[in-house]
N, C-alpha and C. Protein backbone atom coordinates (compact mmCIF):
# COMPACT_ATOMS: atom_id res chain seq x y z
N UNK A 1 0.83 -1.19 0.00
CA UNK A 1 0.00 0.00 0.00
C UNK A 1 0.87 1.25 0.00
N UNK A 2 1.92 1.08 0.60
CA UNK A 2 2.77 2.40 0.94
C UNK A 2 3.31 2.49 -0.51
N UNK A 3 3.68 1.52 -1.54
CA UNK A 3 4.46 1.79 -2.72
C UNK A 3 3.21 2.31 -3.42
N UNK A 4 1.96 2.11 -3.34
CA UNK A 4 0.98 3.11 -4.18
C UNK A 4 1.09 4.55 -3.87
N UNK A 5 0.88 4.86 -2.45
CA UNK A 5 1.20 6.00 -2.43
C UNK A 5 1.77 6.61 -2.47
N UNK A 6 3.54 6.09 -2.77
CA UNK A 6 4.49 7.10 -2.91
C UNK A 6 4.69 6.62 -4.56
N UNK A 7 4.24 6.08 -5.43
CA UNK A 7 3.75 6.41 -6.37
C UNK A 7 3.44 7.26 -6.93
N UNK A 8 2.40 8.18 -6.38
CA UNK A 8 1.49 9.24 -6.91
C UNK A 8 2.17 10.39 -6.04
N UNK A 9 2.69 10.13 -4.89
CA UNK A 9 3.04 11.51 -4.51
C UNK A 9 3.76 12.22 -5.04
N UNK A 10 4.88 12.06 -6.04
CA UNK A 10 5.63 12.98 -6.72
C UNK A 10 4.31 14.00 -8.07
N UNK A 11 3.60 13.36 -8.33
CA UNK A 11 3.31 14.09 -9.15
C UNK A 11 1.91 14.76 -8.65
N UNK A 12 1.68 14.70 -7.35
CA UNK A 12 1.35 15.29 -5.77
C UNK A 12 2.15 16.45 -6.02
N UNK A 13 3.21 16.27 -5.70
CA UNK A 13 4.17 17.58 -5.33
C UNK A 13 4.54 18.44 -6.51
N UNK A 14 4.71 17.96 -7.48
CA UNK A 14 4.76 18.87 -8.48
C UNK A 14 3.62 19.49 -9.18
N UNK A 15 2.64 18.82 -9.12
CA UNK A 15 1.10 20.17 -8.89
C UNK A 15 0.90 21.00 -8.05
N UNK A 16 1.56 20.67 -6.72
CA UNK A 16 1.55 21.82 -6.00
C UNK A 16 2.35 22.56 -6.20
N UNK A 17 3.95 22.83 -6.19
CA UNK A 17 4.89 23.33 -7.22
C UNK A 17 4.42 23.83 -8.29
N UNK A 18 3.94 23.44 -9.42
CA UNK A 18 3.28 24.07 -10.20
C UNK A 18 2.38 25.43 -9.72
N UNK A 19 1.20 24.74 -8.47
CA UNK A 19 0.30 25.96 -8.94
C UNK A 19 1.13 26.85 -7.79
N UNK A 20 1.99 26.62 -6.65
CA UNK A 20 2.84 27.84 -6.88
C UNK A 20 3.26 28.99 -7.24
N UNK A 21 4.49 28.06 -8.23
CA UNK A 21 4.67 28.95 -9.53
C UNK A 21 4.16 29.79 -10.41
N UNK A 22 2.91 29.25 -10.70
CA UNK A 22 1.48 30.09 -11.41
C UNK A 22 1.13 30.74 -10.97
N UNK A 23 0.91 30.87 -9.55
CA UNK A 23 0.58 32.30 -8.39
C UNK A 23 1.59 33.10 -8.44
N UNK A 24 2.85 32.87 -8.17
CA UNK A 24 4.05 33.73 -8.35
C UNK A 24 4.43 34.41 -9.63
N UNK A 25 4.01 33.53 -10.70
CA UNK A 25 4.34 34.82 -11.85
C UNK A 25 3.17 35.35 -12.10
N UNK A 26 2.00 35.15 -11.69
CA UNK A 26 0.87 35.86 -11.51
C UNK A 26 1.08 37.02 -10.99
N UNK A 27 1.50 36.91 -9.36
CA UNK A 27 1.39 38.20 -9.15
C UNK A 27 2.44 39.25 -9.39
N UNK A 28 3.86 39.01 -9.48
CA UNK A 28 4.64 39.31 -10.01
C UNK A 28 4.41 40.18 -11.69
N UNK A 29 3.63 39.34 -12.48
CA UNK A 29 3.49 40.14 -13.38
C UNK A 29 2.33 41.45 -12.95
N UNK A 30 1.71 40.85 -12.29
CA UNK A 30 0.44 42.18 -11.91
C UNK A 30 1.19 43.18 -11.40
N UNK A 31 2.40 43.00 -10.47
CA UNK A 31 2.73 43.76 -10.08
C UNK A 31 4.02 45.18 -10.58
N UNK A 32 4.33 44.09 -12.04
CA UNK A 32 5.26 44.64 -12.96
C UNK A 32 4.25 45.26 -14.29
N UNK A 33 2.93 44.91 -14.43
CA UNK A 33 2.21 45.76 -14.59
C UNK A 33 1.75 47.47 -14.31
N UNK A 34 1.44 46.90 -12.60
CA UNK A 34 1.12 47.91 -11.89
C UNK A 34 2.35 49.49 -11.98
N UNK A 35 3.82 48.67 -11.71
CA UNK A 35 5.24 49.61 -12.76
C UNK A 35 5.26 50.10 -13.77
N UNK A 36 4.51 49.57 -14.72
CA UNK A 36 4.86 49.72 -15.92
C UNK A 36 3.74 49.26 -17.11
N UNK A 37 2.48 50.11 -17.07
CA UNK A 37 1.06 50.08 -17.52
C UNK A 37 1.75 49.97 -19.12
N UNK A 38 2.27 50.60 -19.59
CA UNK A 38 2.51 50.73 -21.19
C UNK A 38 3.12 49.42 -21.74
N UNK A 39 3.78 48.39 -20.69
CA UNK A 39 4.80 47.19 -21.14
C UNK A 39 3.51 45.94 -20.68
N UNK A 40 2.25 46.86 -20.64
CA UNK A 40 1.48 45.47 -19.82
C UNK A 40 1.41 44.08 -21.10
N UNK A 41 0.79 44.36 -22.53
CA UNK A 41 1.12 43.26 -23.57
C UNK A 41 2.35 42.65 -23.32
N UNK A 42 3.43 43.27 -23.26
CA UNK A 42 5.26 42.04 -23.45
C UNK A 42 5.03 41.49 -21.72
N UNK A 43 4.25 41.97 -20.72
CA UNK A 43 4.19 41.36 -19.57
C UNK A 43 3.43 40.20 -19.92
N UNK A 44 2.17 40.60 -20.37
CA UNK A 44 1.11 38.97 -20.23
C UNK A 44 1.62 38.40 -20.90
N UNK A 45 2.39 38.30 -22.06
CA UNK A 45 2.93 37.37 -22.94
C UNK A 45 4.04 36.34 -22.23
N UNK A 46 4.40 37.28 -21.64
CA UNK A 46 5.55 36.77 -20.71
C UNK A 46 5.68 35.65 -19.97
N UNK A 47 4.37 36.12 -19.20
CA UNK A 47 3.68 35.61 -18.20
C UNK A 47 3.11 34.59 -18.26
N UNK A 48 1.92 34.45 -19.65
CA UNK A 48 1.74 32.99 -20.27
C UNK A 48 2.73 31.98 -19.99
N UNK A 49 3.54 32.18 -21.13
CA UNK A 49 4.70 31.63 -21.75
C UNK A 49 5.07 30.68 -20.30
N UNK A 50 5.69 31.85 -19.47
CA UNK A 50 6.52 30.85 -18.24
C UNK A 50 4.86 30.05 -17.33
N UNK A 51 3.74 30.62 -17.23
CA UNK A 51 3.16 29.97 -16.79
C UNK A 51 2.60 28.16 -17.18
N UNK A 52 2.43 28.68 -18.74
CA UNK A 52 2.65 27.08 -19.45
C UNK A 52 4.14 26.35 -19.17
N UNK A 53 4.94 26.65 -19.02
CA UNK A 53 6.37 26.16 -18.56
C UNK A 53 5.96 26.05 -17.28
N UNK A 54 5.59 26.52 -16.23
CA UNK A 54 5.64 26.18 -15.07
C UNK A 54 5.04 24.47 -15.37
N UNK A 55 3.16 24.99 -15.92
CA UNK A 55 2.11 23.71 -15.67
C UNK A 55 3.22 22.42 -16.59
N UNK A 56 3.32 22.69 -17.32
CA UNK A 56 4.63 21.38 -18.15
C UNK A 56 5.45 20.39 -16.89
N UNK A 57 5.60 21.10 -15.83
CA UNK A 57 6.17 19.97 -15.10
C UNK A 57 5.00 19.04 -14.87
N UNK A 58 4.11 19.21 -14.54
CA UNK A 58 3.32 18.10 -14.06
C UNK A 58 2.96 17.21 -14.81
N UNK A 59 2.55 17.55 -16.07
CA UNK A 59 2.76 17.08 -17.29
C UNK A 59 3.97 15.59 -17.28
N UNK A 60 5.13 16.41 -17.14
CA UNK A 60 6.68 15.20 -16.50
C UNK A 60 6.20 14.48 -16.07
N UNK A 61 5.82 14.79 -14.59
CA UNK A 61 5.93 13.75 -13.90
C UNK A 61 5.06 12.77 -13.96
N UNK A 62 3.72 12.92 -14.61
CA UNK A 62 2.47 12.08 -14.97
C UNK A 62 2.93 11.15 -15.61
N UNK A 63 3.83 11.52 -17.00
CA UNK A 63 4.82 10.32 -17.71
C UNK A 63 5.42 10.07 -16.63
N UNK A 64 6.42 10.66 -16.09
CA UNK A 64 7.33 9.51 -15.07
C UNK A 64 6.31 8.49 -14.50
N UNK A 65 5.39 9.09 -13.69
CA UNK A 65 4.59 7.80 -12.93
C UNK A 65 3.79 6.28 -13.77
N UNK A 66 3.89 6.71 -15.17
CA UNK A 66 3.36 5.41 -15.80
C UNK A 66 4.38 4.42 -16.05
């Protein structure tokens, strides 16, 4: 039973890691927004970009666990 659950826990931890990360360049960009209203387009783009890079790990580890 214990090898099921440490099974799944890595890719446990890297969703949480993930949504993290997604909060952090979240607010980070809002807040490099809030600096700099005229650069807000090259911000959200930005911001996407690494946010899909963040969610991609979990992605990993889902393959690792099969």
């Amino acid at each position: 039973m214990f090898a099921v659950i440490t099974g799944s826990l890595h890719v446990g931890l890297a969703a949480l890691g993930s949504a993290i990360g997604v909060g952090l360049v979240g607010m980070k960009a809002a807040e490099a927004t809030g600096r700099n209203p005229g650069a807000a387009g090259e911000i959200r783009t930005q911001a996407i970009i690494f946010a899909a890079l963040a969610e991609g790990i979990v992605f990993i580890a889902i393959f690792l666990a099969k």
